[in-house]
C-alpha atoms as a PDB file:
ATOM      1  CA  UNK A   1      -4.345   6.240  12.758  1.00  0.00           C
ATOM      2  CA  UNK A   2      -4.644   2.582  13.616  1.00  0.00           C
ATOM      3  CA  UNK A   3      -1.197   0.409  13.371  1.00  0.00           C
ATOM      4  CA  UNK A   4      -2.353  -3.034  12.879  1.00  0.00           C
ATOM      5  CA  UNK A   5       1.078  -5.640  13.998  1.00  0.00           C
ATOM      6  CA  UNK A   6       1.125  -7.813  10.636  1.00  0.00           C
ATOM      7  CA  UNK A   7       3.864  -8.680   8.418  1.00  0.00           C
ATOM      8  CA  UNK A   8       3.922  -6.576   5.109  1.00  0.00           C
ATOM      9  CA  UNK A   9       3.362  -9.175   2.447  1.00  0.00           C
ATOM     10  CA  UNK A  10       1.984 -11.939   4.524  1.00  0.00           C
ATOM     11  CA  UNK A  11      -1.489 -13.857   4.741  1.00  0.00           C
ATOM     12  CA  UNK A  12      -2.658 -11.897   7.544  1.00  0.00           C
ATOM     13  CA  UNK A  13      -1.771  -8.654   5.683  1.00  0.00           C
ATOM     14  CA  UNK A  14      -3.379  -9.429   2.247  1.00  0.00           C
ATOM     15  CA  UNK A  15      -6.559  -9.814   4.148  1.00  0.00           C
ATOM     16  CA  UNK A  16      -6.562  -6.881   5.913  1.00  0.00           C
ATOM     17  CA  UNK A  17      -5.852  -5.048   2.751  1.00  0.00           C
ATOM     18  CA  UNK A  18      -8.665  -6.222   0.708  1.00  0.00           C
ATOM     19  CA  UNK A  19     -11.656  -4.370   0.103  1.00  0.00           C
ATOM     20  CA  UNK A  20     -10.152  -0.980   1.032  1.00  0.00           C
ATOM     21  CA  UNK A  21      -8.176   1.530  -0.925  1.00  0.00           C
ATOM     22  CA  UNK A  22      -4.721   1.521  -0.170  1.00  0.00           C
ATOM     23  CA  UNK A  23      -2.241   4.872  -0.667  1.00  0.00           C
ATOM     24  CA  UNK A  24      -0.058   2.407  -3.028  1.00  0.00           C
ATOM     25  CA  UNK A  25      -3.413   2.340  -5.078  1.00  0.00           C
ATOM     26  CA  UNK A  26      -4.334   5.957  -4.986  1.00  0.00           C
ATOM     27  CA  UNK A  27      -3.572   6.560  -8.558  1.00  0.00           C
ATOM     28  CA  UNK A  28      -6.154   5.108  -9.449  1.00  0.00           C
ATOM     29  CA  UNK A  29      -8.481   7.968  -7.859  1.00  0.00           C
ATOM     30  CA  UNK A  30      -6.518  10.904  -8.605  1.00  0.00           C
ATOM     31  CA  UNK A  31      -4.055  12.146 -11.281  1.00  0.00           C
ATOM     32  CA  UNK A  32      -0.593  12.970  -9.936  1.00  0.00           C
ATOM     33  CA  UNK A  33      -1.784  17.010 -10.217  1.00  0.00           C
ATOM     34  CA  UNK A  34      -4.428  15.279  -7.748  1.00  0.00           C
ATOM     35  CA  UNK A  35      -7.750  15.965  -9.947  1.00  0.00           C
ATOM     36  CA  UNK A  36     -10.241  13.200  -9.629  1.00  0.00           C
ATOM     37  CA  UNK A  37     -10.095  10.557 -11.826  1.00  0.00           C
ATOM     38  CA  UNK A  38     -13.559   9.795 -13.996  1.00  0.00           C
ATOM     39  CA  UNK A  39     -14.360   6.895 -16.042  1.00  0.00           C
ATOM     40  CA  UNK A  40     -12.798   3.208 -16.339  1.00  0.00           C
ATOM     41  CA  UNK A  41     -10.373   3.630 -13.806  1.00  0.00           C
ATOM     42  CA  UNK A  42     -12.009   3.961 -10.569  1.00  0.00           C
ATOM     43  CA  UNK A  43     -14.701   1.921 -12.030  1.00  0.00           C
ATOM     44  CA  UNK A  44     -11.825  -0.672 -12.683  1.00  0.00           C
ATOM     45  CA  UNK A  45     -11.020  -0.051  -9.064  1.00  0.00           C
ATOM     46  CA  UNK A  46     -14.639  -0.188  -7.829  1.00  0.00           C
ATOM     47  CA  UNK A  47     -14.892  -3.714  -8.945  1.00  0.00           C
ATOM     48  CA  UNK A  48     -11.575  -5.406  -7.950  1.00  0.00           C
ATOM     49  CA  UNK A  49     -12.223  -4.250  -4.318  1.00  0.00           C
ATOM     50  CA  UNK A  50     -15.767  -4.863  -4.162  1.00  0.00           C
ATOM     51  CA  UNK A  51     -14.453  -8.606  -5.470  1.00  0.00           C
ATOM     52  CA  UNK A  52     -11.974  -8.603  -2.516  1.00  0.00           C
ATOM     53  CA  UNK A  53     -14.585  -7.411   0.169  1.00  0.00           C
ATOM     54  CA  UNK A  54     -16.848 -10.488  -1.222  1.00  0.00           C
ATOM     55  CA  UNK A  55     -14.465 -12.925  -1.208  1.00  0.00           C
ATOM     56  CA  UNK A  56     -12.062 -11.816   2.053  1.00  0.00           C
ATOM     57  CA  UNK A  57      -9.132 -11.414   0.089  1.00  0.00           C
ATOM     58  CA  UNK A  58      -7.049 -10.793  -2.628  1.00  0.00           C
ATOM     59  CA  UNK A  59      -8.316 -11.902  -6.469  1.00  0.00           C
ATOM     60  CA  UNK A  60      -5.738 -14.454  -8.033  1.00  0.00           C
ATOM     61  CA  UNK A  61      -3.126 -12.879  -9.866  1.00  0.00           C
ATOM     62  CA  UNK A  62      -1.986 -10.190  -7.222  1.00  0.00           C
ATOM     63  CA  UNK A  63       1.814 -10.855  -6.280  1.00  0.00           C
ATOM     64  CA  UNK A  64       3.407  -9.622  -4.161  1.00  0.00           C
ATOM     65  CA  UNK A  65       6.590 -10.716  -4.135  1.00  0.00           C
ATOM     66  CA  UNK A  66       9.554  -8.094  -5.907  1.00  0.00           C
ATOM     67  CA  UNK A  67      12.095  -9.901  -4.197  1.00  0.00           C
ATOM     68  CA  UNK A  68      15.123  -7.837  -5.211  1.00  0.00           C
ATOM     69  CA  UNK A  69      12.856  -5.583  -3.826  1.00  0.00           C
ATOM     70  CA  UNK A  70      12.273  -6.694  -0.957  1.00  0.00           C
ATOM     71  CA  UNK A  71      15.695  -7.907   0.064  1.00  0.00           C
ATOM     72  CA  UNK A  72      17.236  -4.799  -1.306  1.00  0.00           C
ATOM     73  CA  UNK A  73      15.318  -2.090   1.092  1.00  0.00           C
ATOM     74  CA  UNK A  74      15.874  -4.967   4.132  1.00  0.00           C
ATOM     75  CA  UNK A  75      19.489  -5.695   3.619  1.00  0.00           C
ATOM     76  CA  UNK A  76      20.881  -2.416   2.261  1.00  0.00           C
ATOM     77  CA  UNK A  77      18.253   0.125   1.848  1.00  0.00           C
ATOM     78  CA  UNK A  78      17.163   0.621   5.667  1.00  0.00           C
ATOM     79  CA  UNK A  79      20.668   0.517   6.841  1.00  0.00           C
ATOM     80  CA  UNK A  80      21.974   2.869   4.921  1.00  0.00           C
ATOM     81  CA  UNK A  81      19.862   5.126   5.925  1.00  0.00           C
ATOM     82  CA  UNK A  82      19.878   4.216   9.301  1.00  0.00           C
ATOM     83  CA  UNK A  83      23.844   4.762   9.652  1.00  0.00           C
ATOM     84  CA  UNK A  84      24.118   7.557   7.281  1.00  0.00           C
ATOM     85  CA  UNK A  85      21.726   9.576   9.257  1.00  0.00           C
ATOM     86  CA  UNK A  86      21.476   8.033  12.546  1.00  0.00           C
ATOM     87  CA  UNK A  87      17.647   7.626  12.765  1.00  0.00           C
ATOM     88  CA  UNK A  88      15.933   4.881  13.202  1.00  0.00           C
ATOM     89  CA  UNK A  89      13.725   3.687  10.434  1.00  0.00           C
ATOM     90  CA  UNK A  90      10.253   1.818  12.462  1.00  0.00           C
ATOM     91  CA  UNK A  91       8.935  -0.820  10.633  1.00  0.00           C
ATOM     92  CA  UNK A  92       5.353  -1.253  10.632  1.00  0.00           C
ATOM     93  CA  UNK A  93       2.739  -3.570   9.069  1.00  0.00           C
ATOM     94  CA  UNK A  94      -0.577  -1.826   7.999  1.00  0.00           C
ATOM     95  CA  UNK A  95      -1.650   1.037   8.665  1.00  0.00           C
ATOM     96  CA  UNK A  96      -5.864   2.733   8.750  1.00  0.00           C
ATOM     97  CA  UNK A  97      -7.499   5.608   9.289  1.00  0.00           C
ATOM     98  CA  UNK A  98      -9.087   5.630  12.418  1.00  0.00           C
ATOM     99  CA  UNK A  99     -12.276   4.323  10.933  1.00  0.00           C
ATOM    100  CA  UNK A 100     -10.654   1.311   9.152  1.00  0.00           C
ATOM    101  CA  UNK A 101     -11.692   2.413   5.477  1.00  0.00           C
ATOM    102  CA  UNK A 102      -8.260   3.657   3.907  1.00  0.00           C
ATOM    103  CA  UNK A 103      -4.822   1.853   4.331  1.00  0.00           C
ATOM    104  CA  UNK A 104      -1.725   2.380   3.566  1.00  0.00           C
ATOM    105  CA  UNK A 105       1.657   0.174   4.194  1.00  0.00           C
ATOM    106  CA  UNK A 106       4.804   2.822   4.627  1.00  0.00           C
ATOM    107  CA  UNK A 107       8.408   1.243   4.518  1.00  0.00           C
ATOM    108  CA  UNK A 108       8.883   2.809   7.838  1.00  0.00           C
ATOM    109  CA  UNK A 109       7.754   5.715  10.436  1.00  0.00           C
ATOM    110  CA  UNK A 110      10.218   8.489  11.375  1.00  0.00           C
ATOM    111  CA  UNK A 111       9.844   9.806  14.880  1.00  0.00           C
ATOM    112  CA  UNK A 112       6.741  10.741  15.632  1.00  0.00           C
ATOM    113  CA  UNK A 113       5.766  13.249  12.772  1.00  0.00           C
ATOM    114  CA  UNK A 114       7.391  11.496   9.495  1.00  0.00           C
ATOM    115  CA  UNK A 115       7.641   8.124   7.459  1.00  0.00           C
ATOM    116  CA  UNK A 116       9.699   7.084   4.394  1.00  0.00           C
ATOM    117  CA  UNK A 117       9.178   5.161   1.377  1.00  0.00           C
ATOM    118  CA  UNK A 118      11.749   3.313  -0.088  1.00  0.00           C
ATOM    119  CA  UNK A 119      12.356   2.284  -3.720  1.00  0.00           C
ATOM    120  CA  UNK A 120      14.903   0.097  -5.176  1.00  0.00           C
ATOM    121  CA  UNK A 121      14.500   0.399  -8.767  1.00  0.00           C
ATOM    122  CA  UNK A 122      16.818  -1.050 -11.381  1.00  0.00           C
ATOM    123  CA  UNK A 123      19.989   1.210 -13.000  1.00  0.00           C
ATOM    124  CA  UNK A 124      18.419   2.847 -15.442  1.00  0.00           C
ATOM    125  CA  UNK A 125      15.090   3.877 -14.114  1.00  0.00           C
ATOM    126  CA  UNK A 126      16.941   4.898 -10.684  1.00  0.00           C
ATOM    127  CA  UNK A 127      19.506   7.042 -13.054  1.00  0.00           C
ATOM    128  CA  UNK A 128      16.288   9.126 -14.935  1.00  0.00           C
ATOM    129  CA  UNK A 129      14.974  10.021 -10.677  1.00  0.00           C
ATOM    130  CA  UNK A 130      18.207  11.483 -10.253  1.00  0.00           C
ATOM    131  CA  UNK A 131      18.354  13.492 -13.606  1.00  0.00           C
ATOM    132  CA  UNK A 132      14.476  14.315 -12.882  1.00  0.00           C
ATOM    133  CA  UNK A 133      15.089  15.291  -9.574  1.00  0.00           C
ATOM    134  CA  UNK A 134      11.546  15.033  -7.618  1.00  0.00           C
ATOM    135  CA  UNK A 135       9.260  12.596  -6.453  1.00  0.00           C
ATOM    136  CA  UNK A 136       8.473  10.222  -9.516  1.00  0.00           C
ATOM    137  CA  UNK A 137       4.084  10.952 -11.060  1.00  0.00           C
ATOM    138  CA  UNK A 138       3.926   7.366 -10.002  1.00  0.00           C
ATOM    139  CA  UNK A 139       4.383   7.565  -6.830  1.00  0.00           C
ATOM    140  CA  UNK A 140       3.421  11.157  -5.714  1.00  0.00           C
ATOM    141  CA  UNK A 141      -0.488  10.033  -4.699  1.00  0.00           C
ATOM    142  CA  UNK A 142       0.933   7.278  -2.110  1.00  0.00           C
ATOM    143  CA  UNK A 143       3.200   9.478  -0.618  1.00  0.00           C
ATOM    144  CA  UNK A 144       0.542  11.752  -0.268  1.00  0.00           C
ATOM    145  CA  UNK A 145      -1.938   9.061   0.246  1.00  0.00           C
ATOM    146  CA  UNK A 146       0.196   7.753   3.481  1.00  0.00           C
ATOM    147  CA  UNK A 147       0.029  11.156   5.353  1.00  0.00           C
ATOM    148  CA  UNK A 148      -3.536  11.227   4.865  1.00  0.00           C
ATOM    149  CA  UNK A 149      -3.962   7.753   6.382  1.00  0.00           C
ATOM    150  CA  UNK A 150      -1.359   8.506   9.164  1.00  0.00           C
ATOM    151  CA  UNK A 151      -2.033  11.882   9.708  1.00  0.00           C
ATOM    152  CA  UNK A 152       1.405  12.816   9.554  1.00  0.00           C
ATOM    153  CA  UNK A 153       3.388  16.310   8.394  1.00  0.00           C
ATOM    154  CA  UNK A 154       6.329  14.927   6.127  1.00  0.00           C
ATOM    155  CA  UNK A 155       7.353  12.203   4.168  1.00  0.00           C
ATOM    156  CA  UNK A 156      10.712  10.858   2.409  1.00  0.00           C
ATOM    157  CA  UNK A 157      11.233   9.639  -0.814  1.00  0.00           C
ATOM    158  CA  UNK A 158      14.422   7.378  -1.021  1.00  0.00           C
ATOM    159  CA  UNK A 159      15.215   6.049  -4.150  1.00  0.00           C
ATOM    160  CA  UNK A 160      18.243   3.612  -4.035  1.00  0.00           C
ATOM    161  CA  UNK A 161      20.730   1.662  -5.962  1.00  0.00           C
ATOM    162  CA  UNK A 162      23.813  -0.248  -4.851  1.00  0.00           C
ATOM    163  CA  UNK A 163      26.776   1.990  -6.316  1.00  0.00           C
ATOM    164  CA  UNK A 164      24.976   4.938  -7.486  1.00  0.00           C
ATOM    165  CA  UNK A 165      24.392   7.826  -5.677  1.00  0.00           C
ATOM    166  CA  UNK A 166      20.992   8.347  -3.745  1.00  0.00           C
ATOM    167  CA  UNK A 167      17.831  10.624  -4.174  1.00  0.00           C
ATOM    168  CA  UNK A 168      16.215  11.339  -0.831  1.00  0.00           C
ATOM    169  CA  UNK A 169      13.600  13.710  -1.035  1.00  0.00           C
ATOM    170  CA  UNK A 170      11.349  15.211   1.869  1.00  0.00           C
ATOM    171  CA  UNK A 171       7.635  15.831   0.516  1.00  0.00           C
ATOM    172  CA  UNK A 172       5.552  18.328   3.569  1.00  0.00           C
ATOM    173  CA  UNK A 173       2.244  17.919   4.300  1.00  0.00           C
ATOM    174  CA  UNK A 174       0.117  19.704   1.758  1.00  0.00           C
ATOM    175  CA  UNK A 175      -3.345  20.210   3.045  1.00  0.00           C
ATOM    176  CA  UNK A 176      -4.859  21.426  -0.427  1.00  0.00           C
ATOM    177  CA  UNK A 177      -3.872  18.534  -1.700  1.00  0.00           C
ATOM    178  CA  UNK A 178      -4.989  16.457   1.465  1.00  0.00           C
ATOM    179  CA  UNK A 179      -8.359  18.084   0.813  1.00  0.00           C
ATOM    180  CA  UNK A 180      -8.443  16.637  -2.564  1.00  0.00           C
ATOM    181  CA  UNK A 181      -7.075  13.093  -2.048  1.00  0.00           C
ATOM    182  CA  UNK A 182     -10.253  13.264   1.069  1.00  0.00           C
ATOM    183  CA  UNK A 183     -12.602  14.415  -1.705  1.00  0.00           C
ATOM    184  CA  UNK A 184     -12.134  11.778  -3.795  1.00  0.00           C
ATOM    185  CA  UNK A 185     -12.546   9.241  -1.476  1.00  0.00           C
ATOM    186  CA  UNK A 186     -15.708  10.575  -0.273  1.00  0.00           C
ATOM    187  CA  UNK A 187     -16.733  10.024  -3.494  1.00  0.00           C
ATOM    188  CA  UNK A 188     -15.518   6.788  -4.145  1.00  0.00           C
ATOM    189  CA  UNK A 189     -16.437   5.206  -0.776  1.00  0.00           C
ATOM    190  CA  UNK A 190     -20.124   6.556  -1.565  1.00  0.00           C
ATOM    191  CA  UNK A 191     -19.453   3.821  -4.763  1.00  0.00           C
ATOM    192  CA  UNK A 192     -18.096   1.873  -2.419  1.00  0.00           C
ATOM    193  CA  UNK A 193     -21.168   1.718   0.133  1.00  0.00           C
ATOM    194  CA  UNK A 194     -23.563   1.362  -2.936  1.00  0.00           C
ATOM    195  CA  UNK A 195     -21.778  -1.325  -4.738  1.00  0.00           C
ATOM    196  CA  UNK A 196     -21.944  -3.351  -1.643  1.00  0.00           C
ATOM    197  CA  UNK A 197     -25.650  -3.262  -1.506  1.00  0.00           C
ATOM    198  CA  UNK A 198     -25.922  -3.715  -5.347  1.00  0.00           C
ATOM    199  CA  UNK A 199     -24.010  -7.287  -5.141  1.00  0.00           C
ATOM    200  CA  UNK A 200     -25.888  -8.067  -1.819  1.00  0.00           C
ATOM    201  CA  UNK A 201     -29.858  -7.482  -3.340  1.00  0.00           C
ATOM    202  CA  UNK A 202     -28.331  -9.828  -6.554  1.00  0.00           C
ATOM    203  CA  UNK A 203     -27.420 -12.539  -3.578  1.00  0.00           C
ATOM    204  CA  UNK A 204     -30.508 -12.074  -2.271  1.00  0.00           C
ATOM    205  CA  UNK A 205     -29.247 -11.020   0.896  1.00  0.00           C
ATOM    206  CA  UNK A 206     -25.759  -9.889   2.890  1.00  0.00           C
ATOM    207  CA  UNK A 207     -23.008 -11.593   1.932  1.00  0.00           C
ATOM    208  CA  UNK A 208     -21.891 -14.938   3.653  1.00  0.00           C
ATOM    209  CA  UNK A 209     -19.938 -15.423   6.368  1.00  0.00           C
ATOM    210  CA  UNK A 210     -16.328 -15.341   5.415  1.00  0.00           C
ATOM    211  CA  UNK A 211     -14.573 -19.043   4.499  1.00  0.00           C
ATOM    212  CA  UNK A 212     -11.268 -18.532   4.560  1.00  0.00           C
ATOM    213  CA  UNK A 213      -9.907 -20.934   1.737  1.00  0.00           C
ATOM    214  CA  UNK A 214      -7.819 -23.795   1.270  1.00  0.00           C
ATOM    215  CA  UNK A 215      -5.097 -21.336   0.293  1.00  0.00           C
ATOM    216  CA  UNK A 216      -5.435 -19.296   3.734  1.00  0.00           C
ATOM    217  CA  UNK A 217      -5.342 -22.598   5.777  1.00  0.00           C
ATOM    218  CA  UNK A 218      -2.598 -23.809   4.356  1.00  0.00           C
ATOM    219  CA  UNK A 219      -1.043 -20.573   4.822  1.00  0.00           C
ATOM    220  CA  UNK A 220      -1.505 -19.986   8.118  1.00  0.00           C
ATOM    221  CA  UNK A 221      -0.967 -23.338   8.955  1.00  0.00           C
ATOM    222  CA  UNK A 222       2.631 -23.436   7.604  1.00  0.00           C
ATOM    223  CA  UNK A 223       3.418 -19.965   9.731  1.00  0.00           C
ATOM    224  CA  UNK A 224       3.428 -22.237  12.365  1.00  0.00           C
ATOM    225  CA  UNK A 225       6.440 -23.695  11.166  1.00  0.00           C
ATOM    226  CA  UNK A 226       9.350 -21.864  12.251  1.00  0.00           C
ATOM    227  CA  UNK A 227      11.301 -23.351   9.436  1.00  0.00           C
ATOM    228  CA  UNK A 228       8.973 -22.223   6.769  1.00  0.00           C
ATOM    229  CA  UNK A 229       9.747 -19.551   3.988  1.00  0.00           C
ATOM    230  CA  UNK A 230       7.288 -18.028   1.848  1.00  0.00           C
ATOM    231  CA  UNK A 231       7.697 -19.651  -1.456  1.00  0.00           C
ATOM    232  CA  UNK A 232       7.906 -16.702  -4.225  1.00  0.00           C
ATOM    233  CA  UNK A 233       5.150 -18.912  -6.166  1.00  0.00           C
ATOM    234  CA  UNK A 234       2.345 -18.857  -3.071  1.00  0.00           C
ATOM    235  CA  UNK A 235      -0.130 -16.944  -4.775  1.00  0.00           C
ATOM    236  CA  UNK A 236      -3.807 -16.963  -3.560  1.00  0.00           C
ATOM    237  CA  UNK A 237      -6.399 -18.982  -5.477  1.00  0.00           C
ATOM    238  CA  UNK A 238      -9.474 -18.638  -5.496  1.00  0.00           C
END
């Protein structure tokens, strides 16, 4: 695995996103029983990133600011866990595959053979995990999806909620199903490679050399300022 030293949810982190499939985005290859998707959904999935790769970065319309969210795994959600189990929780950015063509962006690594993911839903959907009792269908494929990008041989599920009690779950490496999460993107990288060459013969040739935008200027340029915070409404633009 490569760890790349971004900020999760910053400019510099949407654009190394785009254009590959992410572990958060796995469902859209595989059913949470892990068979290969067919038909408008990967298609669906095909397109966005192939619109990503073209442009350098994320369409308009993808946020990615949950603020409660976010403040609620940095604030409470991490230390918790950190106390109540003495283990450090190490914050990364983004992570690849060795070969830089699947992603994945974990809440944190655990020593050197785990990582965690963290949810913070609201009362009543955190209430039906406990009562369920297992790794929610919607997030099964990225927790899978993130030890096939890191190579690694267990993950945790945390789901938490201020005042409730919590579901931490611990989901082992699987390598049947690591075998079919691989399979399908073998497949869908093969759509990948071909899509890229179908959008660069109607150009007329490769694609340009990448502009960043007004938006990622500006961006970038207001990083500099160590008084700036990201405004919840700084969505890209085409």
């Amino acid at each position: 695995m490569k760890i790349h030293e971004v900020a999760q949810k910053s400019v510099e982190w949407m654009i190394l996103r785009a254009g590959i499939p992410t572990a958060s985005e796995l469902d859209n290859l595989v059913t949470p029983k892990f068979e290969i998707r067919k038909g408008q959904m990967p298609a669906s999935y095909l397109a966005s990133k192939i619109a990503e790769w073209w442009q350098g970065g994320p369409l308009a319309g993808f946020n990615v600011f949950d603020m409660d969210q976010g403040n609620t795994l940095e604030e409470e959600a991490i230390p918790w866990y950190e106390l109540e189990f003495e283990e450090k929780i190490t914050r990364v950015g983004f992570i690849t595959t060795d070969d830089g063509r699947v992603g994945c962006s974990p809440d944190g690594l655990l020593g050197n053979d785990g990582g965690i993911e963290i949810k913070c839903p609201t009362p009543q959907v955190h209430t039906k995990y406990l009562l369920a009792g297992h790794v929610p269908d919607d997030y099964l494929a990225q927790v899978h999806g993130a030890m096939y990008v890191t190579g690694r041989a267990w993950w945790k599920f945390l789901s938490y909620r201020r005042l409730f009690p919590k579901l931490l779950l611990t989901v082992m490496r699987d390598e049947e199903i690591q075998e079919k999460i691989g399979e399908a993107l073998e497949g869908w990288l093969d759509n990948f490679e071909l899509a890229k060459k179908r959008i660069e013969h109607c150009n007329g040739g490769p694609k340009p050399a990448p502009k960043p935008s007004s938006f990622y200027d500006a961006q970038l340029n207001k990083r500099k300022d160590p008084d700036w915070v990201t405004d919840q409404n700084d969505v890209p633009t085409p």
